[in-house]
N, C-alpha and C. Protein backbone atom coordinates (compact mmCIF):
# COMPACT_ATOMS: atom_id res chain seq x y z
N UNK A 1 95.02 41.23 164.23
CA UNK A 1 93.78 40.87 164.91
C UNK A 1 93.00 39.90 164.03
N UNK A 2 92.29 39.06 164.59
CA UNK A 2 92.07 38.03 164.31
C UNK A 2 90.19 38.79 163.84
N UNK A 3 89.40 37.84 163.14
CA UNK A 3 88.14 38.37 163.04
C UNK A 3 87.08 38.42 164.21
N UNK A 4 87.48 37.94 164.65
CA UNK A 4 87.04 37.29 165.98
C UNK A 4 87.49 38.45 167.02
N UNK A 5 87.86 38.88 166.82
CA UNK A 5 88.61 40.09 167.92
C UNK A 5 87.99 41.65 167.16
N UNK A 6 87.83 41.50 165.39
CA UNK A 6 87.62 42.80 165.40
C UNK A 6 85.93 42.87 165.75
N UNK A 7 85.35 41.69 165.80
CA UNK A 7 83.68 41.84 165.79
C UNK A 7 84.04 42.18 167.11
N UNK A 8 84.18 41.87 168.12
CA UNK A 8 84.21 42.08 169.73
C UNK A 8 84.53 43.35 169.27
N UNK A 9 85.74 44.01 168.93
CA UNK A 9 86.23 45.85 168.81
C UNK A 9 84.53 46.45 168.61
N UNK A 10 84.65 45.78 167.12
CA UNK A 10 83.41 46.67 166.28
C UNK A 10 82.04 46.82 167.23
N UNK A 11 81.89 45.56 167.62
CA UNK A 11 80.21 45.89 168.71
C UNK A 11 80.56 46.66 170.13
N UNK A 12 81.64 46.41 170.44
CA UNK A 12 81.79 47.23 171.60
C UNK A 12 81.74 48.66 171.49
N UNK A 13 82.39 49.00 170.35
CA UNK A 13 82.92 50.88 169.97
C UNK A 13 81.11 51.04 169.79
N UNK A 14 80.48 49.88 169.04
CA UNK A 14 79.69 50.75 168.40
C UNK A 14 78.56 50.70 169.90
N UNK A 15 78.63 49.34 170.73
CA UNK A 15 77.32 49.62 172.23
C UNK A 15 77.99 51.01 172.75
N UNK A 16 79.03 51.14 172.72
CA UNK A 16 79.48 52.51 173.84
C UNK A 16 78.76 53.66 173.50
N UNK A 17 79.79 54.32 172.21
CA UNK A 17 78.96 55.32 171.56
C UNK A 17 77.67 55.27 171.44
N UNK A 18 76.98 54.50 170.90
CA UNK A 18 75.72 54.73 170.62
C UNK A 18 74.87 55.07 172.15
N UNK A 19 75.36 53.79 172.75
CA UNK A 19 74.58 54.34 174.68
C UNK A 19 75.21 56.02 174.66
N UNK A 20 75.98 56.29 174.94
CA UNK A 20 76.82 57.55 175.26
C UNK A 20 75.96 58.74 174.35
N UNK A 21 75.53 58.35 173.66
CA UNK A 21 75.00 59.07 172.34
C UNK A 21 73.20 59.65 172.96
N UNK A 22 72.50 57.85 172.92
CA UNK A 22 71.39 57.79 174.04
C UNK A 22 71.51 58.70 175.15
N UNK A 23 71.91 58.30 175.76
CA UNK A 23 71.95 58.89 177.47
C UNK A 23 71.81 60.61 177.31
N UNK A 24 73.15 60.60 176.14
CA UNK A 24 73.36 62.50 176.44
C UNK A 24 71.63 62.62 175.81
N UNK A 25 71.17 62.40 175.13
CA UNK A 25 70.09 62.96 174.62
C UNK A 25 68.59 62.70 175.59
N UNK A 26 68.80 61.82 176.24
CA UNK A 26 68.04 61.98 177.39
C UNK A 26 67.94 62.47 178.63
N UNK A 27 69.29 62.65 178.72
CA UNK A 27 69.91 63.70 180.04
C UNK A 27 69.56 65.21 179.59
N UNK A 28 69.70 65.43 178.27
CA UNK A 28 69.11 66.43 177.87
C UNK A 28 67.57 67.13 177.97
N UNK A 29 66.80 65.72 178.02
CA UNK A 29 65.62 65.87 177.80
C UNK A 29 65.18 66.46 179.56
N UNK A 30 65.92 65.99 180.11
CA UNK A 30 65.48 65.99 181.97
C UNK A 30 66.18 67.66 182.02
N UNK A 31 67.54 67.77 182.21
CA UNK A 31 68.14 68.59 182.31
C UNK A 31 67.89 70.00 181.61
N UNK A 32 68.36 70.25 180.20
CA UNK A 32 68.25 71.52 179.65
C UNK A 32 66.91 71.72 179.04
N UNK A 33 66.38 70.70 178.94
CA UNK A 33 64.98 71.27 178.12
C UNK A 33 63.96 70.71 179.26
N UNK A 34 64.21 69.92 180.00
CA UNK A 34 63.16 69.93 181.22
C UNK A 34 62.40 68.92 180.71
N UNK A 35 61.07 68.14 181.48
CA UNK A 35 60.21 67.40 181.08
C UNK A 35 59.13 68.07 180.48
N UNK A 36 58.41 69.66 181.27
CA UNK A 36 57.73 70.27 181.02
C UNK A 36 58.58 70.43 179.80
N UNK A 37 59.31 71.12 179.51
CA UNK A 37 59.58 71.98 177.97
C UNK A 37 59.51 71.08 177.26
N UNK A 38 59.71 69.45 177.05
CA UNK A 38 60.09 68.54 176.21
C UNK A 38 58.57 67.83 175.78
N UNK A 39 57.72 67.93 176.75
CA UNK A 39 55.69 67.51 176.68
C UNK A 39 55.73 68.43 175.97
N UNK A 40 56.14 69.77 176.18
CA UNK A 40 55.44 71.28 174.94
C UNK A 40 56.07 70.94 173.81
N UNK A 41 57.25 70.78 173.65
CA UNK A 41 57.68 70.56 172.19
C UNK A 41 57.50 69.47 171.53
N UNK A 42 56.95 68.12 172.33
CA UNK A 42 56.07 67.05 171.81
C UNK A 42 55.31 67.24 171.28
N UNK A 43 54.12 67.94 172.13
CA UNK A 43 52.97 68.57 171.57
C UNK A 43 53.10 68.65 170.22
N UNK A 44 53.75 70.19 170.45
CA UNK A 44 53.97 70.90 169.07
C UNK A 44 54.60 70.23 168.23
N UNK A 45 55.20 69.12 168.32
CA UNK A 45 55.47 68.38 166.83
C UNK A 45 54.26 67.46 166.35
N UNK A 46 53.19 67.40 167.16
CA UNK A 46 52.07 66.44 167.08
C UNK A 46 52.72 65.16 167.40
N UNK A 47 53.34 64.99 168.79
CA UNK A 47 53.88 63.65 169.40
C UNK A 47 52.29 63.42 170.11
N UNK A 48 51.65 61.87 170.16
CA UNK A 48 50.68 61.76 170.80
C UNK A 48 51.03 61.62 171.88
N UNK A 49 50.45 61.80 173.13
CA UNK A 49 50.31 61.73 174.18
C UNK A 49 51.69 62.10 174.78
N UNK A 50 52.00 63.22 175.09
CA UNK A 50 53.72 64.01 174.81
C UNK A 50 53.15 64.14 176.64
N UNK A 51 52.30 64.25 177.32
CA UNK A 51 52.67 64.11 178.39
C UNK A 51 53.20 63.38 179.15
N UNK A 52 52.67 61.88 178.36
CA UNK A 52 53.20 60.65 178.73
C UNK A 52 54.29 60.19 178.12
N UNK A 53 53.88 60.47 176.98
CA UNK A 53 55.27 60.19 175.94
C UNK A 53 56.92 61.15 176.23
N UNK A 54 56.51 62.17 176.35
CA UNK A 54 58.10 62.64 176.72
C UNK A 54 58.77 62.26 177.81
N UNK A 55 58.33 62.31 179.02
CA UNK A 55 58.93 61.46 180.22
C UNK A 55 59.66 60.34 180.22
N UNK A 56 58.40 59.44 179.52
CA UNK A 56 58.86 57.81 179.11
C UNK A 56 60.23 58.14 178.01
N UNK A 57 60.14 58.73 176.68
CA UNK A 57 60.72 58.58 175.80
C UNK A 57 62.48 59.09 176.76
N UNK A 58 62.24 60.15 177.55
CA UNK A 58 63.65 60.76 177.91
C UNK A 58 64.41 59.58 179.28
N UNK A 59 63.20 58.79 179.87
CA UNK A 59 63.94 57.79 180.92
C UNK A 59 64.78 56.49 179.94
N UNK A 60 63.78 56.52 178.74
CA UNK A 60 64.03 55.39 177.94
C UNK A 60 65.34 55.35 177.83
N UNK A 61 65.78 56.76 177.05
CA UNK A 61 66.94 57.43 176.21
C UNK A 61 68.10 57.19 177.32
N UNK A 62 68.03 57.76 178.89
CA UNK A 62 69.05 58.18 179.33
C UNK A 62 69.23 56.41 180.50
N UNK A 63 68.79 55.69 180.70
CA UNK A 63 68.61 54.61 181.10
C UNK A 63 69.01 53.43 180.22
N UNK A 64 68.80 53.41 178.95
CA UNK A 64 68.65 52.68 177.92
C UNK A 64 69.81 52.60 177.26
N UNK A 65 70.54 54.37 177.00
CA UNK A 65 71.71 54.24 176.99
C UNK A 65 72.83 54.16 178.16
N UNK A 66 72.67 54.17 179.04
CA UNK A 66 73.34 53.59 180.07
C UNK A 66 73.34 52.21 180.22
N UNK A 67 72.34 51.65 179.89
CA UNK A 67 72.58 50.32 179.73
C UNK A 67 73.49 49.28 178.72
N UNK A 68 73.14 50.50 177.46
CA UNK A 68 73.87 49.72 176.37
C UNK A 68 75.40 50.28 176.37
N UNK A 69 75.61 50.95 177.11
CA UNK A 69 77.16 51.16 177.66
C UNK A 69 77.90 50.25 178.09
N UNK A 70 77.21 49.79 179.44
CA UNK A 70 77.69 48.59 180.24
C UNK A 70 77.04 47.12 179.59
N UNK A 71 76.23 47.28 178.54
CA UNK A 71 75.73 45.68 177.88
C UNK A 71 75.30 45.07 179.15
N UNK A 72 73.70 45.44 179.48
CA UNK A 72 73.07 45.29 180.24
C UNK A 72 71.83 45.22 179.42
N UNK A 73 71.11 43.75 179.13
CA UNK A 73 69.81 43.63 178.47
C UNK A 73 69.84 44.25 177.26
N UNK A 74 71.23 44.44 176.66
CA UNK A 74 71.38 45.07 175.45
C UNK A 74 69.86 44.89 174.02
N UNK A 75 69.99 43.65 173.82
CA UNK A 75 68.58 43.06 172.50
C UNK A 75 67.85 44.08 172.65
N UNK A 76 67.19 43.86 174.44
CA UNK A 76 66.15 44.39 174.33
C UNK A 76 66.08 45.98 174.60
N UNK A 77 66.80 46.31 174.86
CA UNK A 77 66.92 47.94 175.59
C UNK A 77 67.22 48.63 173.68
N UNK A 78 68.25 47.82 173.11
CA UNK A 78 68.52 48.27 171.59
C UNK A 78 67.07 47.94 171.29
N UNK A 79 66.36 47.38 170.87
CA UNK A 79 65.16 46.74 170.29
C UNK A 79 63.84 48.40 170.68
N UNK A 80 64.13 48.61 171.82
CA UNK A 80 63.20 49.66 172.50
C UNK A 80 63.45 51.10 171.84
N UNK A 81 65.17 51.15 172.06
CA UNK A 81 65.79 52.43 171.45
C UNK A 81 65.60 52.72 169.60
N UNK A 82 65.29 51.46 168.92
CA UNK A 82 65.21 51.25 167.67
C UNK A 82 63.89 51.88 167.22
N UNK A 83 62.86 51.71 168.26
CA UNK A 83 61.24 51.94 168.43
C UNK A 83 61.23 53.29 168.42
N UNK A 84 61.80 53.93 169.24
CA UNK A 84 62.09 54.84 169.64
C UNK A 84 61.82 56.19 168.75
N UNK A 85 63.47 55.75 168.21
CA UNK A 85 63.99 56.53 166.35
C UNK A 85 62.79 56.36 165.71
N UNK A 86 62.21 55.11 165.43
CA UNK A 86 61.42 55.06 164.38
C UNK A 86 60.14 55.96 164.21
N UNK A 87 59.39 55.98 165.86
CA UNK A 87 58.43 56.79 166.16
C UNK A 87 58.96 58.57 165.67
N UNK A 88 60.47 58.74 166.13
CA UNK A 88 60.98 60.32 166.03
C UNK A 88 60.81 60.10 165.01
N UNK A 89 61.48 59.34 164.03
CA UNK A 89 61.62 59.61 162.24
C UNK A 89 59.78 59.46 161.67
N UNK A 90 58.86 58.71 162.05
CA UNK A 90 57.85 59.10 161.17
C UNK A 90 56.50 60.03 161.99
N UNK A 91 56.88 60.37 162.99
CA UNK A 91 56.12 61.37 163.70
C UNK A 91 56.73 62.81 163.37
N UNK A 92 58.08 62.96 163.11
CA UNK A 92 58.39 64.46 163.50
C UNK A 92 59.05 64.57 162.13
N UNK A 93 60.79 64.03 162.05
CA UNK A 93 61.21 63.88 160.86
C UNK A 93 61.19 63.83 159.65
N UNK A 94 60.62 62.68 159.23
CA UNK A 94 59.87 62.66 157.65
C UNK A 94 59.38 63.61 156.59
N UNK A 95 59.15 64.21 157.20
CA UNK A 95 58.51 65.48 156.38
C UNK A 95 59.25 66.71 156.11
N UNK A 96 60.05 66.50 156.82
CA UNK A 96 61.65 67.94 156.64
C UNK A 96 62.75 67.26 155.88
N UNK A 97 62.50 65.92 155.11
CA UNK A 97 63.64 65.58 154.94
C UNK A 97 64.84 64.54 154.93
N UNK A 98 65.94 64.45 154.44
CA UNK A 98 67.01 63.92 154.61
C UNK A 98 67.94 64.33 156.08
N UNK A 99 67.88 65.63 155.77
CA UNK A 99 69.36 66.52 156.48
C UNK A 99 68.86 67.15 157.68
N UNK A 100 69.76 66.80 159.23
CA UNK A 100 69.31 67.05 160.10
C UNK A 100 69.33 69.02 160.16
N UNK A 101 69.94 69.07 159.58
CA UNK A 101 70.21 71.08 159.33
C UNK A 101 68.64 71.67 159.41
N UNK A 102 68.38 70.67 158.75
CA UNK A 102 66.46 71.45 158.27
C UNK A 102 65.51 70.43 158.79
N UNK A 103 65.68 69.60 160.04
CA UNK A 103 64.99 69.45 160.75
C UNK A 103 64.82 67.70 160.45
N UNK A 104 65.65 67.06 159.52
CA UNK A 104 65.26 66.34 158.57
C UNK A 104 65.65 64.57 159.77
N UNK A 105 65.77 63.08 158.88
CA UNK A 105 65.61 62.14 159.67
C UNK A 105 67.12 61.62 159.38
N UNK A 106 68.30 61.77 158.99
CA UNK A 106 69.31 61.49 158.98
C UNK A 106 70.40 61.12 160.07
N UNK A 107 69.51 61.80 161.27
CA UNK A 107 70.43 61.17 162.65
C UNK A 107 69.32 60.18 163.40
N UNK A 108 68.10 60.43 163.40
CA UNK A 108 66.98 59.35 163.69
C UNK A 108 67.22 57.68 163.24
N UNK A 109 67.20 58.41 161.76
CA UNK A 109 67.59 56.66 161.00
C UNK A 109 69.09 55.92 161.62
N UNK A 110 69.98 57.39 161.53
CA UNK A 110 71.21 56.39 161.91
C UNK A 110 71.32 55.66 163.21
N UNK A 111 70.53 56.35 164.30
CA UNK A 111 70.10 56.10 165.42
C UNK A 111 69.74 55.01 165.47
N UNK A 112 68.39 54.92 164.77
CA UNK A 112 67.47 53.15 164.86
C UNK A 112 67.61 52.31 163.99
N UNK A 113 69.04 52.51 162.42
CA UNK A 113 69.77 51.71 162.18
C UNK A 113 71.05 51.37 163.10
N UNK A 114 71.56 51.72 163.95
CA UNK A 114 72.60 51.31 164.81
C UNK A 114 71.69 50.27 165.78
N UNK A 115 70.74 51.14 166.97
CA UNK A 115 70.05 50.32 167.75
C UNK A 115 69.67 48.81 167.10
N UNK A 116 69.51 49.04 165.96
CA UNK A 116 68.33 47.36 165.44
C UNK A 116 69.73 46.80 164.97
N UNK A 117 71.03 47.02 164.99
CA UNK A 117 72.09 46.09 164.91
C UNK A 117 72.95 45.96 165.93
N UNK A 118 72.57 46.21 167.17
CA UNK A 118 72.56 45.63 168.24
C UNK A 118 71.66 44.88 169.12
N UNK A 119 70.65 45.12 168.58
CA UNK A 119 68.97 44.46 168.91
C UNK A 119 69.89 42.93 168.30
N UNK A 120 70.26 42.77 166.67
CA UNK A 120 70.44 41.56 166.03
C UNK A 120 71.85 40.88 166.78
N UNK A 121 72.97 41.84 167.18
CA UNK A 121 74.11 41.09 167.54
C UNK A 121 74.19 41.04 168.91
N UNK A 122 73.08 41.47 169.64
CA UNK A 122 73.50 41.55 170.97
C UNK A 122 74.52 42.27 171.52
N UNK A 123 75.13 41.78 172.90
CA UNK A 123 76.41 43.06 173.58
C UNK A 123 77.57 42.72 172.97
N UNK A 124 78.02 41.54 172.65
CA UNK A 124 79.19 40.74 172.28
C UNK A 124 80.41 40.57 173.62
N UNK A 125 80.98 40.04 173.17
CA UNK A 125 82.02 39.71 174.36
C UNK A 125 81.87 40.29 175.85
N UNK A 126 82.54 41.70 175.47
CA UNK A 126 82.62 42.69 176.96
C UNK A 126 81.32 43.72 177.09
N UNK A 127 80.50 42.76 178.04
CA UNK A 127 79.63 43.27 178.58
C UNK A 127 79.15 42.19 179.69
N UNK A 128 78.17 42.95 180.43
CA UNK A 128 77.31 42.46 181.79
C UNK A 128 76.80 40.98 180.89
N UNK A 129 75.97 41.35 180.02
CA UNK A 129 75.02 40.09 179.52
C UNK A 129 76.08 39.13 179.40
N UNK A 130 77.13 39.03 178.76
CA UNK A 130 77.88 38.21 178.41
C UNK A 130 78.24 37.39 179.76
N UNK A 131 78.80 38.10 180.60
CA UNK A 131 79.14 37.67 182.16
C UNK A 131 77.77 36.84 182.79
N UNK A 132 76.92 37.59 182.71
CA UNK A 132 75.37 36.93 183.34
C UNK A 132 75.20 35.68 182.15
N UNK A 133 74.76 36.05 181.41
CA UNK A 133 74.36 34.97 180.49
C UNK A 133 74.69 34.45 179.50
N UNK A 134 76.19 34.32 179.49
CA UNK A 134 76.91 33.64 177.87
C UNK A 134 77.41 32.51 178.04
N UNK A 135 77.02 31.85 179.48
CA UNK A 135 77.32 30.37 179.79
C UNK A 135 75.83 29.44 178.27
N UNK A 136 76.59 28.57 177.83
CA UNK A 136 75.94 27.86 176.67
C UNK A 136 74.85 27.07 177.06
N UNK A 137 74.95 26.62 178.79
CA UNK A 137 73.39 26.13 179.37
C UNK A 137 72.69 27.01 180.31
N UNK A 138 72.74 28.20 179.68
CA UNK A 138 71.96 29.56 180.22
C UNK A 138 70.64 29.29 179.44
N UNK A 139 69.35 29.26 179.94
CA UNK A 139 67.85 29.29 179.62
C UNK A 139 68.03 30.89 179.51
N UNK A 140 68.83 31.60 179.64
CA UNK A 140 69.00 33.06 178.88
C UNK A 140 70.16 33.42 178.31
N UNK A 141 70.96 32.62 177.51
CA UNK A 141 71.59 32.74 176.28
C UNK A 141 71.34 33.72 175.45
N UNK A 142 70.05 33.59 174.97
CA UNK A 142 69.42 34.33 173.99
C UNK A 142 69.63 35.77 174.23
N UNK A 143 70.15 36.40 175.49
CA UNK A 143 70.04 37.74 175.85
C UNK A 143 71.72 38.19 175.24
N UNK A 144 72.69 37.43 175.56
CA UNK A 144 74.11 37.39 175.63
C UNK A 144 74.60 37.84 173.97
């Protein structure tokens, strides 16, 4: 394989998983822990505005990673999901830690270090954006 073929591998494995990753954790948020249960446990971590904020944060998650599955507005949907982590890691995280065992920011960071290097490389090859907008006189290039 050529280098050129493993960057296409490498961004693709890594948009899948990481959406796949997203999604379950927002499907989670709707599903097993509910919206109500997920505003209470906002709360209680001192998330501001967890009424508004958990809803938004769990459509973000399960939408956002569905998107970055199929490399759909990838930059920006990664760019959002990056926001995301960052808010979990210095609102809740931070203060427990390294290690997610004890509550800590070690899957947060890896989270919104993955997202912000797809925010930088975009979908790459196989994806929607690429198809929509990786023609070179696209006035939305920049998305591809």
């Amino acid at each position: 394989m050529n280098q050129s073929s493993l960057t296409t591998s490498a961004i693709t494995i890594l948009r899948v998983i990481l959406g796949f990753l997203f999604a379950a954790h927002g499907w989670q948020k709707f599903s097993e822990f509910t919206i109500a249960g997920t505003q209470a446990s906002f709360a209680k971590m001192g998330v501001p505005a967890a009424e508004v904020t958990a809803p938004a944060v769990a459509s973000l998650e399960l939408a956002g990673g569905i998107a970055l599955i199929l490399g759909i507005l990838t930059r920006v949907v990664a760019a959002l999901l990056a926001l995301d982590m960052l808010g979990a890691l210095f609102l809740v995280h931070a203060q427990a830690g390294v290690f997610a065992a004890t509550g800590g920011f070690e899957l947060v960071l890896l989270l919104a270090a993955a997202a912000l290097a797809l925010a930088l490389t975009g979908a790459g090859r196989i994806s929607v954006d690429r198809a929509l907008f990786g023609r070179k006189n696209s006035r939305l290039a920049g998305l591809a």
